[in-house]
Protein backbone atom coordinates (compact mmCIF):
# COMPACT_ATOMS: atom_id res chain seq x y z
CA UNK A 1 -50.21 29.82 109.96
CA UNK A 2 -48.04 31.93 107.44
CA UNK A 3 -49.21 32.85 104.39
CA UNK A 4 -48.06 31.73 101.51
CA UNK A 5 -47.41 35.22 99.52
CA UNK A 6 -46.39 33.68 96.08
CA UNK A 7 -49.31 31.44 95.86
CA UNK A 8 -51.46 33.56 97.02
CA UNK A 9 -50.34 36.10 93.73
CA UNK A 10 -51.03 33.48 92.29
CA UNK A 11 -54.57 32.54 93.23
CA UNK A 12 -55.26 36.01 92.04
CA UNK A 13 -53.91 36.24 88.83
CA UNK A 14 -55.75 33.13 88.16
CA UNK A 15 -58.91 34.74 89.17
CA UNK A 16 -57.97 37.69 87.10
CA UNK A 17 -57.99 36.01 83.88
CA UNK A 18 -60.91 33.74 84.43
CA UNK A 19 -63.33 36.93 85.10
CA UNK A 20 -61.74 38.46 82.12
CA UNK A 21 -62.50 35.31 80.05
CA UNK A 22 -65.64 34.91 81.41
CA UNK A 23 -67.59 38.31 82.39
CA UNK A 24 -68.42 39.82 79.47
CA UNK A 25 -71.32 37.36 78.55
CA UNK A 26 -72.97 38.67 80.98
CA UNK A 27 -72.69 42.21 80.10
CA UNK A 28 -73.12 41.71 76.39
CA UNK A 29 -76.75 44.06 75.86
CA UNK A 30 -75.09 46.49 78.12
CA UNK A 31 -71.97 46.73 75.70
CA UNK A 32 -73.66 46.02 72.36
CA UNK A 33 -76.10 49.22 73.53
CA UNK A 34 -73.21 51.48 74.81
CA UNK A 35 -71.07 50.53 71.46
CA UNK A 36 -74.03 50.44 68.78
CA UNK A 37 -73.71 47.06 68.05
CA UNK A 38 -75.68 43.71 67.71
CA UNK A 39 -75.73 41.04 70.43
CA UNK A 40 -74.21 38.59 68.33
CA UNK A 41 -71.50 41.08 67.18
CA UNK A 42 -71.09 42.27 71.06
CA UNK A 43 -70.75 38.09 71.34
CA UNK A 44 -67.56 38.21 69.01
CA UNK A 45 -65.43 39.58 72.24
CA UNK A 46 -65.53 36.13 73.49
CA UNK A 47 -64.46 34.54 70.23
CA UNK A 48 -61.86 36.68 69.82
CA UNK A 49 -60.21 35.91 73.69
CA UNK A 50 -60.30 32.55 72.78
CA UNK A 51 -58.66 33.16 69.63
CA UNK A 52 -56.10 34.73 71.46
CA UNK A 53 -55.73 32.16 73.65
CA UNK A 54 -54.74 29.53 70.99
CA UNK A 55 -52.33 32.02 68.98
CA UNK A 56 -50.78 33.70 72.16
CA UNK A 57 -49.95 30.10 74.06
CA UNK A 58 -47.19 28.98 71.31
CA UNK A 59 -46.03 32.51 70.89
CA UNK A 60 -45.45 33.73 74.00
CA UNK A 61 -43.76 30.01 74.32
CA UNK A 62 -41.61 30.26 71.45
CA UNK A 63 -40.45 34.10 72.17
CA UNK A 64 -40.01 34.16 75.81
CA UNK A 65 -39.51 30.66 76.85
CA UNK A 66 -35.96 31.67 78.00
CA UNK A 67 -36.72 34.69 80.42
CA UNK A 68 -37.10 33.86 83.65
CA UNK A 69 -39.92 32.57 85.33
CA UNK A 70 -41.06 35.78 87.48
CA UNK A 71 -40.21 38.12 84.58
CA UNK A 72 -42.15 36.21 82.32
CA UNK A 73 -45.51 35.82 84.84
CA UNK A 74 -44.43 39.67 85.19
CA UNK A 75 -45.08 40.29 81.31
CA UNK A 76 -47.61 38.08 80.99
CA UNK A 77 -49.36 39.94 84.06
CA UNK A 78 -48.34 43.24 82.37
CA UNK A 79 -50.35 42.14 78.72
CA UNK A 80 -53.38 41.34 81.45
CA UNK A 81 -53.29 44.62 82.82
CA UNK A 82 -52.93 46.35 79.38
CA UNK A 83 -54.90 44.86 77.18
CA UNK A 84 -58.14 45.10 80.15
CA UNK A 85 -57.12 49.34 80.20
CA UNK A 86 -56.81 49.22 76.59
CA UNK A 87 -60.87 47.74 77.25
CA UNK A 88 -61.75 50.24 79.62
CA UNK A 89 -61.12 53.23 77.60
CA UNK A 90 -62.24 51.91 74.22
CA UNK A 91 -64.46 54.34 72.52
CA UNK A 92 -65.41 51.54 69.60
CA UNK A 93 -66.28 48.25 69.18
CA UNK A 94 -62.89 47.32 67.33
CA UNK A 95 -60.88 48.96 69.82
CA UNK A 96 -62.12 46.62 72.54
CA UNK A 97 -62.28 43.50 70.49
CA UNK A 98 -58.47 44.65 70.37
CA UNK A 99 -58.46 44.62 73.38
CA UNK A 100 -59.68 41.57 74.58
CA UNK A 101 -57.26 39.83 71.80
CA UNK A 102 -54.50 41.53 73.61
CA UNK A 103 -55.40 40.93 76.87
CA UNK A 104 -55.79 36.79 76.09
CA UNK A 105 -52.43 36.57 74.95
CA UNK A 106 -50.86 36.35 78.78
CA UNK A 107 -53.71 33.30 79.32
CA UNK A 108 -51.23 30.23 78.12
CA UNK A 109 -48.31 31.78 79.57
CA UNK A 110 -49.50 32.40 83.11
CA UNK A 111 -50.92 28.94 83.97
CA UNK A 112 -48.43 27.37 82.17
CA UNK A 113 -45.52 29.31 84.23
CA UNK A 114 -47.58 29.86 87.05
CA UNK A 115 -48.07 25.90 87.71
CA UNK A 116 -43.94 25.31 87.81
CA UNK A 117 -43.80 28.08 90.29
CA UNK A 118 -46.69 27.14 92.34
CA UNK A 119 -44.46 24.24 92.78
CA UNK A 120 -41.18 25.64 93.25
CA UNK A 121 -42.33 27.89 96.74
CA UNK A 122 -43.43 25.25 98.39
CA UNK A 123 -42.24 21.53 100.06
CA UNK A 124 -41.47 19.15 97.66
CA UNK A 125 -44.45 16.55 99.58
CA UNK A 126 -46.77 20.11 98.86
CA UNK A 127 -46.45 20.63 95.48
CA UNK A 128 -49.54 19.06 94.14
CA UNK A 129 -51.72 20.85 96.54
CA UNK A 130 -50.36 24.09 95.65
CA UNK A 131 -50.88 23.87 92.37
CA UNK A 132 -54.95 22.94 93.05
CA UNK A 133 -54.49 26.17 95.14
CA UNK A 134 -53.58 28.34 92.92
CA UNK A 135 -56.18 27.06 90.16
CA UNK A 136 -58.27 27.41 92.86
CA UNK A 137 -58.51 31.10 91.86
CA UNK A 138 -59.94 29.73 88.36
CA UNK A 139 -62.35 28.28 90.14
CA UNK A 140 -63.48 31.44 92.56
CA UNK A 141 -63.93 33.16 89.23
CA UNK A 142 -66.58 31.21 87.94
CA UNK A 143 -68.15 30.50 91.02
CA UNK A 144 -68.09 34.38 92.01
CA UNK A 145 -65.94 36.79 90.23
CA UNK A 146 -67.66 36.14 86.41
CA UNK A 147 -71.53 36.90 88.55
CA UNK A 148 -70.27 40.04 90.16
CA UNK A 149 -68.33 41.57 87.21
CA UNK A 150 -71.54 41.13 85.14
CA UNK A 151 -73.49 42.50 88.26
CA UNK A 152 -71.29 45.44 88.17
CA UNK A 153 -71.76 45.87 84.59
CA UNK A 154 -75.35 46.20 84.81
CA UNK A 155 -75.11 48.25 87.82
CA UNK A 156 -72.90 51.30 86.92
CA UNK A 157 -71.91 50.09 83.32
CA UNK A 158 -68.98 47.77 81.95
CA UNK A 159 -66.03 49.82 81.87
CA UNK A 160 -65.38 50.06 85.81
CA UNK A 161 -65.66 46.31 85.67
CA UNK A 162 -62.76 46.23 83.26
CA UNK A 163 -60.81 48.55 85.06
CA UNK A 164 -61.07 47.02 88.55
CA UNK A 165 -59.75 44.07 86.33
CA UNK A 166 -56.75 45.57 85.80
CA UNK A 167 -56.52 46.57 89.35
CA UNK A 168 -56.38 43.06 90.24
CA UNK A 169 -53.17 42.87 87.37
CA UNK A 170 -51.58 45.40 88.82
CA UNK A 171 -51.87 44.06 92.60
CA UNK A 172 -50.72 40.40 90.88
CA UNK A 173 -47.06 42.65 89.69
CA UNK A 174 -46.53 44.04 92.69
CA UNK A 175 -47.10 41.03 94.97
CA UNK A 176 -45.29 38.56 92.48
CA UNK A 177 -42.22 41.12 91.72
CA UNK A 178 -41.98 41.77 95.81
CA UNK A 179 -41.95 37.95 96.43
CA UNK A 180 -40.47 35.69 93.93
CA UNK A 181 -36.78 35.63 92.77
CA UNK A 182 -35.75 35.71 89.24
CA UNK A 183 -36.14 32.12 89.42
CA UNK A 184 -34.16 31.03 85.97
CA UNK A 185 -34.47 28.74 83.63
CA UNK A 186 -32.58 25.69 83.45
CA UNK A 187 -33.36 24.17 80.85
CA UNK A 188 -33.12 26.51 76.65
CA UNK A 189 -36.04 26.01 74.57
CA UNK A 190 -34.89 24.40 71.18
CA UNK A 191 -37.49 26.91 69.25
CA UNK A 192 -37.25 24.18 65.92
CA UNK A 193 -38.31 21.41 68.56
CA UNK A 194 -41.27 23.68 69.52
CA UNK A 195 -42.24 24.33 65.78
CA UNK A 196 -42.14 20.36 64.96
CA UNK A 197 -44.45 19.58 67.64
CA UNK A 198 -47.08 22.08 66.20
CA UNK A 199 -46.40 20.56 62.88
CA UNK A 200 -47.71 17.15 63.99
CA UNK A 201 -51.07 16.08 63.22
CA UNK A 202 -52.46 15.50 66.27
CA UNK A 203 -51.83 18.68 67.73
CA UNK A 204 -53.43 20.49 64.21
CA UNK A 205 -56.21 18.48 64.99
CA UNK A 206 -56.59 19.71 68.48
CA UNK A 207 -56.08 23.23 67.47
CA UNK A 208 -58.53 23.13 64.75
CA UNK A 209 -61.18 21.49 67.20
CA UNK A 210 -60.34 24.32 70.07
């Protein structure tokens, strides 16, 4: 059976960003000790990926929704493997709650992206299956990946878990730029259209909820 290289990229992007989303609640005393900060503080690095989240979606929409498809799950892979060094190294608490804000802003971008692709390298009678497949990868995370980052936190501290984080960005890249084509967009965003549709009230209701 061959494997399915783009998809499989994929997968592990996916399960990139969900441990990154996910692990540090379970390595919050650890960081909160290492950093000098409270618990609750520490617990402010998963606000502030979420936060990303909801401001880096629309942006990352409105600024690169004309680049083409593997360039832009490129970048977006790129910001993941940043913003998780930028965690890694930080020597303060603000530097990695920069870090994680950085790091979220790819989230919206790479699903979003991700799921057209997932459809476009495989059979048109496929498609729906891939896309399960490569949210599948979401799913490993929380079922596995989130437990053994924290595990590895605990273990030998929460930098390394970070880094190997960005390991798994960097692998993403390489596998995505070595097996996709430029893939293009058809179709230009109309960046007033996109700016309307945040304007209307159900969507500012949804964003306040999130």
């Amino acid at each position: 059976m061959k494997i399915n290289i783009p998809l499989l990229a994929l997968a592990l992007g996916a399960f990139g960003i969900g441990v990154t989303e996910f692990s540090p609640m379970g390595m919050l005393p650890v960081i909160a000790t290492d950093l000098g900060v409270s618990i609750p503080t520490a617990g402010m690095l998963i606000s502030a990926y979420a936060f990303g989240v909801l401001l880096g979606a629309p942006l990352m929409t409105l600024v690169f929704a004309n680049m083409a498809r593997r360039n832009l799950l490129l970048l977006s892979m790129a910001i993941f493997t940043v913003g998780n060094l930028i965690s890694a190294v930080a020597d303060s608490y603000n530097v990695l709650l920069f870090g994680r804000i950085i790091t979220s802003f790819n989230h919206g971008a790479f699903f979003g992206v991700g799921a057209i692709v997932a459809m476009n390298v495989v059979p048109p009678e496929k498609r729906a299956g891939a896309v399960a497949a490569m949210f599948s990868g979401l799913t490993l995370a929380t079922i596995g990946g989130v437990p053994l980052a924290s595990y590895i936190g605990e273990l030998i501290g929460w930098r390394p878990a970070f880094y190997g984080m960005a390991v798994i960005g960097l692998i993403t890249m390489l596998a995505l730029r070595l097996s996709l084509p430029p893939m293009a967009n058809k179709q230009k965003a109309n960046v007033r259209n996109e700016l309307r549709v945040l304007g209307k009230k159900p969507v500012l209701v949804a964003l306040l909820l999130t």
